[in-house]
C-alpha atoms as a PDB file:
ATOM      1  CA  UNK A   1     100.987  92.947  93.247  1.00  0.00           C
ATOM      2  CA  UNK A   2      97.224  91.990  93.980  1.00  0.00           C
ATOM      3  CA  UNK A   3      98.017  89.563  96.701  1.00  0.00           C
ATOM      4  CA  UNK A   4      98.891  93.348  98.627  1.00  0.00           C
ATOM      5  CA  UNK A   5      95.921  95.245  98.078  1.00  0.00           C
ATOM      6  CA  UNK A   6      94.049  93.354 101.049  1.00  0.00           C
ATOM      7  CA  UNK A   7      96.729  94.923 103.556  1.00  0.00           C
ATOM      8  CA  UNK A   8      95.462  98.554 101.810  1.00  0.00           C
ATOM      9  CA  UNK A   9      91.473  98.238 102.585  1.00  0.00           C
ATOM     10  CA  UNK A  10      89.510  99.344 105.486  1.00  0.00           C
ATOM     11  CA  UNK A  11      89.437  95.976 107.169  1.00  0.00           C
ATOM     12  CA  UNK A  12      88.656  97.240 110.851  1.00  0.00           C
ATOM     13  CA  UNK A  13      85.300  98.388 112.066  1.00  0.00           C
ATOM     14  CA  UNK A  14      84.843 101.013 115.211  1.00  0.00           C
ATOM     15  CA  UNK A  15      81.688 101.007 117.442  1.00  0.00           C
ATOM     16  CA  UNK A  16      81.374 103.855 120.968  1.00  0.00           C
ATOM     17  CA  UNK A  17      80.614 102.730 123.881  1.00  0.00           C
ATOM     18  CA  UNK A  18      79.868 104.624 127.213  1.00  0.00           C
ATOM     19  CA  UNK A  19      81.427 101.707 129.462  1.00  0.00           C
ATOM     20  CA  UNK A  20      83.868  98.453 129.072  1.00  0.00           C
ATOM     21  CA  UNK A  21      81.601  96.027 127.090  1.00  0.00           C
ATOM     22  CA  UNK A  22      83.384  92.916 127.787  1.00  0.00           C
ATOM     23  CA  UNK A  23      82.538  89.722 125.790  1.00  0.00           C
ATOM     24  CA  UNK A  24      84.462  86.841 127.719  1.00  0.00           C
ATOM     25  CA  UNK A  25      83.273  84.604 124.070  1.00  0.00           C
ATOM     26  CA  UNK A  26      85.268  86.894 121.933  1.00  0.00           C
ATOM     27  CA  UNK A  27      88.778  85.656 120.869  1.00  0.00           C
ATOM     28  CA  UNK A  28      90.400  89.410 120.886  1.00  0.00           C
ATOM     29  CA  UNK A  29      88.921  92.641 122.626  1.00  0.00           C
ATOM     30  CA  UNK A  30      90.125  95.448 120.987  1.00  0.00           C
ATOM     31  CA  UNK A  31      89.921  99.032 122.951  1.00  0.00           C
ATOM     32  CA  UNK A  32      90.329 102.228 121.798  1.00  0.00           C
ATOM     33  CA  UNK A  33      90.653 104.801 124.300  1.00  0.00           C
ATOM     34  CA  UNK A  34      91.766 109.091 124.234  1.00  0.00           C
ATOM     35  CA  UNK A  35      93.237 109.848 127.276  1.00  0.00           C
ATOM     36  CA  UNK A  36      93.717 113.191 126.330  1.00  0.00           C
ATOM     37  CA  UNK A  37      89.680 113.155 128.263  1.00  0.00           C
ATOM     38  CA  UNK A  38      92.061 112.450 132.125  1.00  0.00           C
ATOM     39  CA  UNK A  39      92.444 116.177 132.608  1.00  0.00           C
ATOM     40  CA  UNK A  40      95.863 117.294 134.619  1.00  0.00           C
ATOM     41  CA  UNK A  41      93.823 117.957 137.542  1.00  0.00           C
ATOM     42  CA  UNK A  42      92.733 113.854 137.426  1.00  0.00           C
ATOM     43  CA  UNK A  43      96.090 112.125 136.803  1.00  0.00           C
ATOM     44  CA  UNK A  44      97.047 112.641 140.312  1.00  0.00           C
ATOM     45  CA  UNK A  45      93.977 111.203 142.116  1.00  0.00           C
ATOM     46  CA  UNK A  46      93.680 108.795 139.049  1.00  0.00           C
ATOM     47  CA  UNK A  47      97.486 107.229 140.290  1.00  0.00           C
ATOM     48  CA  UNK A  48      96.472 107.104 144.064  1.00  0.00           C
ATOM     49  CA  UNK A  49      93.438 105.626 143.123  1.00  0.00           C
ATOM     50  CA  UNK A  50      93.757 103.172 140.629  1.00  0.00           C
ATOM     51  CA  UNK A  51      97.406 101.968 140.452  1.00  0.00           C
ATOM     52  CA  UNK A  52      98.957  99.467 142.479  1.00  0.00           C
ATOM     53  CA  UNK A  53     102.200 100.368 144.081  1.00  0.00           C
ATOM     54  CA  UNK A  54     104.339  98.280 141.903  1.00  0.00           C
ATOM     55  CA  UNK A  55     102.414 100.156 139.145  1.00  0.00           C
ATOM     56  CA  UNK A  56     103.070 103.579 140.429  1.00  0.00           C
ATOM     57  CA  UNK A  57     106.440 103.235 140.920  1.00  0.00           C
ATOM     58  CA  UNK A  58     106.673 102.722 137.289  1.00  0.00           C
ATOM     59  CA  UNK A  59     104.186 105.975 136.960  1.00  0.00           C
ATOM     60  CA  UNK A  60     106.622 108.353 138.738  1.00  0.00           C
ATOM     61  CA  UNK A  61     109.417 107.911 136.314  1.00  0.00           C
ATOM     62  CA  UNK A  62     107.078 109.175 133.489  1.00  0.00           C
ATOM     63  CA  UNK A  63     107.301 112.991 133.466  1.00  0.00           C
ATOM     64  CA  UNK A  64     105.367 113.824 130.379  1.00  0.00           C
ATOM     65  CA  UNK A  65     101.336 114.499 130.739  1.00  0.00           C
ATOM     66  CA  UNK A  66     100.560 112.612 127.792  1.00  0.00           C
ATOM     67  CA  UNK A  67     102.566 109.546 128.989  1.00  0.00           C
ATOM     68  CA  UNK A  68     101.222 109.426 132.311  1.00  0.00           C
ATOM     69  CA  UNK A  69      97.900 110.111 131.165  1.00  0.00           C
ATOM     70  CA  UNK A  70      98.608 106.750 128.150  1.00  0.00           C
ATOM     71  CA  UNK A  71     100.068 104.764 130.975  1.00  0.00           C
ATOM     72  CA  UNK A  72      97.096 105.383 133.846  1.00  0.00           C
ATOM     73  CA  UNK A  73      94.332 104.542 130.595  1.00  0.00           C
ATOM     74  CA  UNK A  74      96.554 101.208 129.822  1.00  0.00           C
ATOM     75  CA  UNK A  75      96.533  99.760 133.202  1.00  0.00           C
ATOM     76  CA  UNK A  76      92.898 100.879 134.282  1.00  0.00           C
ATOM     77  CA  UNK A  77      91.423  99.346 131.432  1.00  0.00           C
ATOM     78  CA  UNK A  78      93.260  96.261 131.110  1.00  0.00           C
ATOM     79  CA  UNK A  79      92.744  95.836 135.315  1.00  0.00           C
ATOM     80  CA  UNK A  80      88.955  96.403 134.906  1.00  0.00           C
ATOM     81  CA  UNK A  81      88.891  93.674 132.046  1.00  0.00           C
ATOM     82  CA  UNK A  82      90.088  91.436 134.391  1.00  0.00           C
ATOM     83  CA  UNK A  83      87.862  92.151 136.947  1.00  0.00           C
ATOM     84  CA  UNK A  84      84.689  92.506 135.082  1.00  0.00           C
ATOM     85  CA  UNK A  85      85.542  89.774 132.783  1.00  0.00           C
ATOM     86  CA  UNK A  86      88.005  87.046 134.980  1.00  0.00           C
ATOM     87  CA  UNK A  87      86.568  88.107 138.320  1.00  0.00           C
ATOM     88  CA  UNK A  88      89.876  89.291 139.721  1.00  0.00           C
ATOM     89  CA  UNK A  89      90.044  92.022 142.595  1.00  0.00           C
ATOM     90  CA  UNK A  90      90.795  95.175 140.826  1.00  0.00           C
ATOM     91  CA  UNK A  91      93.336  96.531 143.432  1.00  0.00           C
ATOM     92  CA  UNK A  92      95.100  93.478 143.394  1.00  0.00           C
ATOM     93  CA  UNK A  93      96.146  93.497 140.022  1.00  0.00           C
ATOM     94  CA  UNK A  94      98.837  95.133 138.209  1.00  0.00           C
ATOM     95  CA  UNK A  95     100.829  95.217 134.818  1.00  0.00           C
ATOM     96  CA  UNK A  96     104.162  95.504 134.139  1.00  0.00           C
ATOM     97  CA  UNK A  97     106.584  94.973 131.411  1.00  0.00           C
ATOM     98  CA  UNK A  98     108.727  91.753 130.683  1.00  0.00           C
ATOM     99  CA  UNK A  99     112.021  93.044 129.689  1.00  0.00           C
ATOM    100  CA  UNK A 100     113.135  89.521 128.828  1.00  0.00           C
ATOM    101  CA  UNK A 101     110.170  87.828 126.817  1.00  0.00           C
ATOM    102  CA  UNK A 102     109.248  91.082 125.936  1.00  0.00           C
ATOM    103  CA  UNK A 103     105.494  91.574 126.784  1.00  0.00           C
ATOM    104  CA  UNK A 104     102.969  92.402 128.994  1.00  0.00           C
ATOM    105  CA  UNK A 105     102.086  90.565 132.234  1.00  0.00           C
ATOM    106  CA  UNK A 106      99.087  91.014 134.335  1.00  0.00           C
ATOM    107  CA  UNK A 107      99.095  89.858 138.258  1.00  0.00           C
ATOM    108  CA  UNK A 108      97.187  89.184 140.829  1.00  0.00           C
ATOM    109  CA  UNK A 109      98.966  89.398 143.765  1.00  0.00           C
ATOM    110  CA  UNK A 110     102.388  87.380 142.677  1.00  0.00           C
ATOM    111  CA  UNK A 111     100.547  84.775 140.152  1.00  0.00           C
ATOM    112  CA  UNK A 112     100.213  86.270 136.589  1.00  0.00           C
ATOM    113  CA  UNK A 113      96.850  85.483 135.362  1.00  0.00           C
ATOM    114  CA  UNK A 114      96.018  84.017 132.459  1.00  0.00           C
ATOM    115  CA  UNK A 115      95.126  87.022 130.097  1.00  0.00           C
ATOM    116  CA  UNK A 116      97.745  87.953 126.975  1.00  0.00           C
ATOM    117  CA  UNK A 117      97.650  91.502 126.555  1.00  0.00           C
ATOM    118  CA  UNK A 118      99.785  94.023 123.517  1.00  0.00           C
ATOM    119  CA  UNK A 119      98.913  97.786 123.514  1.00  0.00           C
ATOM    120  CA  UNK A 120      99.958 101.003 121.488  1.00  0.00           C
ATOM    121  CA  UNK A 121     100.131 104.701 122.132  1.00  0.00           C
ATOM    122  CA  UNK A 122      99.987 107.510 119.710  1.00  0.00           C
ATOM    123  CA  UNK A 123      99.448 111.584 120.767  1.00  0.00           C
ATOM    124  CA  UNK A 124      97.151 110.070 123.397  1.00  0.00           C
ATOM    125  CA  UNK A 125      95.463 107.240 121.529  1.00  0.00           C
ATOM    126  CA  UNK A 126      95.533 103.952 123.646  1.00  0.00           C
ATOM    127  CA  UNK A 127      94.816 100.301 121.677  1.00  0.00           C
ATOM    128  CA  UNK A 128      94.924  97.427 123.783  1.00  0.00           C
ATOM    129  CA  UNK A 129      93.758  93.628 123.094  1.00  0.00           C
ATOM    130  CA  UNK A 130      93.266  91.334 125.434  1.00  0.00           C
ATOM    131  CA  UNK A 131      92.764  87.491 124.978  1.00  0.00           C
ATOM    132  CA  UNK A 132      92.124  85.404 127.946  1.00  0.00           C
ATOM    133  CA  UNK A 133      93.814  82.479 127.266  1.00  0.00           C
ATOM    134  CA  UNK A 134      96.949  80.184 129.388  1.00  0.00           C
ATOM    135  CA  UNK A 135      98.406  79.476 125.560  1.00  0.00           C
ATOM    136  CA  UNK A 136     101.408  80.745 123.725  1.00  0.00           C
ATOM    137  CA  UNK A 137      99.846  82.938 121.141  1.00  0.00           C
ATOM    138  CA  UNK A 138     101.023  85.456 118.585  1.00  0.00           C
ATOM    139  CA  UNK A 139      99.560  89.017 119.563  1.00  0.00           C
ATOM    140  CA  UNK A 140     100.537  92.442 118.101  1.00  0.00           C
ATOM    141  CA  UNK A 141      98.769  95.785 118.175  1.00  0.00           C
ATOM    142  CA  UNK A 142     100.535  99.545 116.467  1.00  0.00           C
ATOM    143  CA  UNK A 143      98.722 102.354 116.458  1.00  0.00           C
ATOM    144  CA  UNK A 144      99.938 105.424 114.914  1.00  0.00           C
ATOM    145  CA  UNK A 145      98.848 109.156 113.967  1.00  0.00           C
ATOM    146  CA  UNK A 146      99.230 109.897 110.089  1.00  0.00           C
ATOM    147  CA  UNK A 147     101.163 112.777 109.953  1.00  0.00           C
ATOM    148  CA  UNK A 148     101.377 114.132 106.434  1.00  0.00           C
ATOM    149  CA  UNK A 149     104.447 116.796 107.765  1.00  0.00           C
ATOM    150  CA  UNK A 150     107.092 113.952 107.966  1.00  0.00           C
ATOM    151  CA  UNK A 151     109.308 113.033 104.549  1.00  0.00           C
ATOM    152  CA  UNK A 152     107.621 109.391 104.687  1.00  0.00           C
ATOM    153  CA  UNK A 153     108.890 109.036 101.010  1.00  0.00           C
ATOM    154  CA  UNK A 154     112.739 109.198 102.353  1.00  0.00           C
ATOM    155  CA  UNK A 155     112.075 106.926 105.397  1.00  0.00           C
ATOM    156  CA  UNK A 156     109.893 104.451 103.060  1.00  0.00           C
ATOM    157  CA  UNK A 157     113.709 104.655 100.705  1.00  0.00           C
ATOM    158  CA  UNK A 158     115.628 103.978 103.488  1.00  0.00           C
ATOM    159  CA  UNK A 159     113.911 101.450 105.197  1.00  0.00           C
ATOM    160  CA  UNK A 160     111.235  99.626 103.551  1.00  0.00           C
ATOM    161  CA  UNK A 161     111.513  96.636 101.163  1.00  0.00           C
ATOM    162  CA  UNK A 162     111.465  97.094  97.629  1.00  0.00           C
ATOM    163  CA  UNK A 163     107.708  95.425  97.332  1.00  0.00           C
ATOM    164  CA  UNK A 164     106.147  97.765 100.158  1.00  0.00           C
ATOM    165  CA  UNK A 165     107.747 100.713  98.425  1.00  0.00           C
ATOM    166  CA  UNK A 166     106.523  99.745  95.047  1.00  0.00           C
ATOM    167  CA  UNK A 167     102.901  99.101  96.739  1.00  0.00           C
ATOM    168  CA  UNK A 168     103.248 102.252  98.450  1.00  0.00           C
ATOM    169  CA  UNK A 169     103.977 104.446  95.418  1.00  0.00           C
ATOM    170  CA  UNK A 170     101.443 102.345  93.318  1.00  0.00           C
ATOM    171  CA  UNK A 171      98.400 104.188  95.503  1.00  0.00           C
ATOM    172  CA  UNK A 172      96.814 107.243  94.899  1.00  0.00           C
ATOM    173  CA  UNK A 173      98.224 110.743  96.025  1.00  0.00           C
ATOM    174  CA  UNK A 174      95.732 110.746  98.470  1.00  0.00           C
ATOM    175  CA  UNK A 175      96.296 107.192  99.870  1.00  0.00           C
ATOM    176  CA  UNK A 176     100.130 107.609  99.760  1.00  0.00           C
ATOM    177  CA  UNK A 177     100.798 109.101 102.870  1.00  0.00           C
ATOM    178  CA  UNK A 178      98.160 106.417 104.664  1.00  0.00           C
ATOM    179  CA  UNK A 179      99.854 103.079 103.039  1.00  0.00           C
ATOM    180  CA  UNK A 180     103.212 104.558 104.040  1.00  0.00           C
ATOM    181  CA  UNK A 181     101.727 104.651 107.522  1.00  0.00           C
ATOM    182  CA  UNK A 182      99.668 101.056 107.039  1.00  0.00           C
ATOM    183  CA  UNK A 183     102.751  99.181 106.230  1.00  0.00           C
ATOM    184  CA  UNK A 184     104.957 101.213 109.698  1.00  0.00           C
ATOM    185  CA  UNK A 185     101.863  99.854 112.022  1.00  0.00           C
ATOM    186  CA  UNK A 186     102.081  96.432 109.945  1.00  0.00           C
ATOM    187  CA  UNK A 187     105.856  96.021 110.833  1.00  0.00           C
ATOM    188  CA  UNK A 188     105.262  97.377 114.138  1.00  0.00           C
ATOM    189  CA  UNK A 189     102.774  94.778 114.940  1.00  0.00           C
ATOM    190  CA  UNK A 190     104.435  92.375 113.762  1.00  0.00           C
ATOM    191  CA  UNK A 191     107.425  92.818 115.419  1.00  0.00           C
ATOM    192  CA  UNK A 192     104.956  92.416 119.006  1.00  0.00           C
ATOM    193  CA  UNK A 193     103.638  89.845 117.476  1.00  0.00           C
ATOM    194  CA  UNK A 194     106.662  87.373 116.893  1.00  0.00           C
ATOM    195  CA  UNK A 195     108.745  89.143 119.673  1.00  0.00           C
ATOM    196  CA  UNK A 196     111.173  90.667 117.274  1.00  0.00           C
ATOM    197  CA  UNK A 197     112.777  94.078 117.855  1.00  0.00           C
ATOM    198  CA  UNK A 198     111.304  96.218 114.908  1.00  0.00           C
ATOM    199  CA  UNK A 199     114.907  97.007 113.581  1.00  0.00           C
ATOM    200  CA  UNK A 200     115.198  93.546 112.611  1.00  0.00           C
ATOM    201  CA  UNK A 201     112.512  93.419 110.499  1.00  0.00           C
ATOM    202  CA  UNK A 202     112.597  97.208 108.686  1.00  0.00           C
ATOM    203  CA  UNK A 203     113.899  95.540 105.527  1.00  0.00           C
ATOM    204  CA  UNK A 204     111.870  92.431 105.271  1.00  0.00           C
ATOM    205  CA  UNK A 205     108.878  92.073 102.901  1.00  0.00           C
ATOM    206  CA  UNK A 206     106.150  92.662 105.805  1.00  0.00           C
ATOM    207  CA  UNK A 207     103.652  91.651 103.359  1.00  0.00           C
ATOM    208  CA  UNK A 208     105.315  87.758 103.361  1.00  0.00           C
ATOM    209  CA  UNK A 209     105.359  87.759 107.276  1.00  0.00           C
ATOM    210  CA  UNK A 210     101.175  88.465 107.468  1.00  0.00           C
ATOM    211  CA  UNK A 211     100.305  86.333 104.671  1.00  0.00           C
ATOM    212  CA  UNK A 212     101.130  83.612 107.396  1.00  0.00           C
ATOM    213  CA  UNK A 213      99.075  85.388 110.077  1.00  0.00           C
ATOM    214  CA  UNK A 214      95.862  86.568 109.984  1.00  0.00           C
ATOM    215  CA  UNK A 215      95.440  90.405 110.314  1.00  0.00           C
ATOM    216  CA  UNK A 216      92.747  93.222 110.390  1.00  0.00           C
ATOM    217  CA  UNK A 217      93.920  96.894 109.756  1.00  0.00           C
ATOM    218  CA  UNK A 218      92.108 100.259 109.436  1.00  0.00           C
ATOM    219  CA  UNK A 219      91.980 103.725 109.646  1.00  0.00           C
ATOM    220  CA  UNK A 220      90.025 105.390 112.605  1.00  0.00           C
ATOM    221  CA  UNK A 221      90.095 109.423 112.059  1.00  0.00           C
ATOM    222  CA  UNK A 222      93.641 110.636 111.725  1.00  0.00           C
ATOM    223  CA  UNK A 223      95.158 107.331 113.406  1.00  0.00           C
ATOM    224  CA  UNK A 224      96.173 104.449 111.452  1.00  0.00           C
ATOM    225  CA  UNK A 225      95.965 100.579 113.226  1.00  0.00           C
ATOM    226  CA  UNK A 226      96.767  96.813 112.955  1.00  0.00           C
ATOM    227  CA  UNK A 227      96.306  93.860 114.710  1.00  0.00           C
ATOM    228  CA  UNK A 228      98.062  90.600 113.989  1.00  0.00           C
ATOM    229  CA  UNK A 229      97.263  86.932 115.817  1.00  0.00           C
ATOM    230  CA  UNK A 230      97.794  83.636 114.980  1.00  0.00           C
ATOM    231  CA  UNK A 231      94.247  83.396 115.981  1.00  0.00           C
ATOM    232  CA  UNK A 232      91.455  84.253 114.332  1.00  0.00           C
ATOM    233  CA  UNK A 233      89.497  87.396 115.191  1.00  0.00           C
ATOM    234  CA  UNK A 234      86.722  89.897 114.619  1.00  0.00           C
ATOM    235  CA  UNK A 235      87.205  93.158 112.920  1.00  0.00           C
ATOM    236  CA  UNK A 236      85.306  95.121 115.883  1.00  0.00           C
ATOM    237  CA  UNK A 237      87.277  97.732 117.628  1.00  0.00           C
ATOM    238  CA  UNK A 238      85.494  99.492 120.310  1.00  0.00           C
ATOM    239  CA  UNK A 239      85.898 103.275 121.343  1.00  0.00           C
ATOM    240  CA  UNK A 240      85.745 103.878 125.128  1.00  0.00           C
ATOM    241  CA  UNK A 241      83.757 106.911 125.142  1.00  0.00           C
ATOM    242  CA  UNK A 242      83.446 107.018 129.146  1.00  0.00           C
ATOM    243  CA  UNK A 243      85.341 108.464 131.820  1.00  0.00           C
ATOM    244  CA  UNK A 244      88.081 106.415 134.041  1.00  0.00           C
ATOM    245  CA  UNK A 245      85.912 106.877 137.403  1.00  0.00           C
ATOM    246  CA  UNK A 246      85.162 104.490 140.122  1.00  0.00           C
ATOM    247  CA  UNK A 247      81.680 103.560 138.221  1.00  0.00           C
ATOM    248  CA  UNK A 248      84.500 102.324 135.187  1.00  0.00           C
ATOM    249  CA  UNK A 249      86.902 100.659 137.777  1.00  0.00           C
ATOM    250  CA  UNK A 250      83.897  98.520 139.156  1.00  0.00           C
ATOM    251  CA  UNK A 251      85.227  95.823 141.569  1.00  0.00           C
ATOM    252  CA  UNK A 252      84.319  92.541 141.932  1.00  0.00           C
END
């Protein structure tokens, strides 16, 4: 199967930054960010501060720490994109969820702006890509931790196609447990990508779906990540290594 082994290199590369680095001439920004850094004491004043009220109302009905703190690092960043990058009032914006199309939408005031967004969350991990753009595009992002503890072999059995098991089993012990875990955030970014739930497209050869795409995956510590587009992109992630204050938010 050598038209796989493409989806099993180290296609993505990561680069720290202290601040948002915006780079309007880029076709996709990538982020990574930890919020595990907004500390209990922060997610309170963080909320107040930074999130609109349509926002926070959305905020209050997350009662885990790690999902407030995932949500609050979502929205800041993507707000002070917009601001930094499309000029946009920061505390006008907001983001919220499209139940319908099934996507992100970023406002300002009652207009959505144009700026696609798709993000992932894993144990605290935020990815987000942005693409400034009024087009219909393609845009999927998964992030997800490799845990070796779950029985991937008996989920990979039960719902992965016959090719992606055979390419799975076909790497090394070592690499096992990481293409099991390339080929979930593969179908997972698909699925964002082409607006399909993910259940719909366990079974189908994900491999056959991305060779019409173009896609970039990698492995960044103990976190596995893709990004699919029907546009063409650079391989640079970057990892927010700075702290969500009001230096961060920076208004226009």
């Amino acid at each position: 199967m050598p038209h796989t082994e493409s989806f099993f290199s180290q296609q993505l590369t990561f680069t720290s930054h202290a601040d948002l680095p915006a780079n309007i001439d880029s076709t996709i920004e990538a982020y990574l960010f930890n919020s595990n850094t907004i500390s209990s004491e922060q997610i309170t004043s963080f909320a107040e501060h930074y999130l609109h009220p349509r926002e926070y109302e959305v905020f209050t009905k997350r009662k885990q720490q790690q999902a407030q703190q995932e949500y609050l690092a979502t929205r800041i960043i993507i707000k002070a994109y917009a601001s930094q990058c499309l000029g946009y009032d920061f505390a006008e914006l907001y983001v919220l969820f499209d139940t319908e199309k099934h996507d992100l939408k970023i406002y300002h005031n009652e207009d959505i702006i144009p700026l696609k967004c798709c993000i992932s969350h894993s144990h605290g991990q935020v990815l987000i890509a942005l693409v400034p753009t009024t087009l219909q595009i393609k845009l999927g992002v998964d992030l997800e931790w490799i845990s070796t503890k779950r029985s991937l072999e008996r989920i990979a059995n039960h719902y992965y196609h016959a090719e992606e098991l055979a390419a799975c089993t076909a790497q090394s012990l070592i690499l096992k447990a990481q293409a099991f875990y390339r080929i979930w955030t593969l179908k997972e970014a698909l699925a964002k990508a082409i607006k399909q739930p993910i259940a719909a497209l366990l079974r189908d050869n994900v491999f056959n779906h991305c060779e019409q795409l173009h896609v970039r995956s990698g492995c960044y510590e103990e976190f596995d990540l893709s990004i699919i587009s029907d546009l063409v992109f650079t391989d640079n992630i970057k990892i927010l290594t700075g702290v969500l204050d009001q230096d961060f938010r920076s208004v226009k």
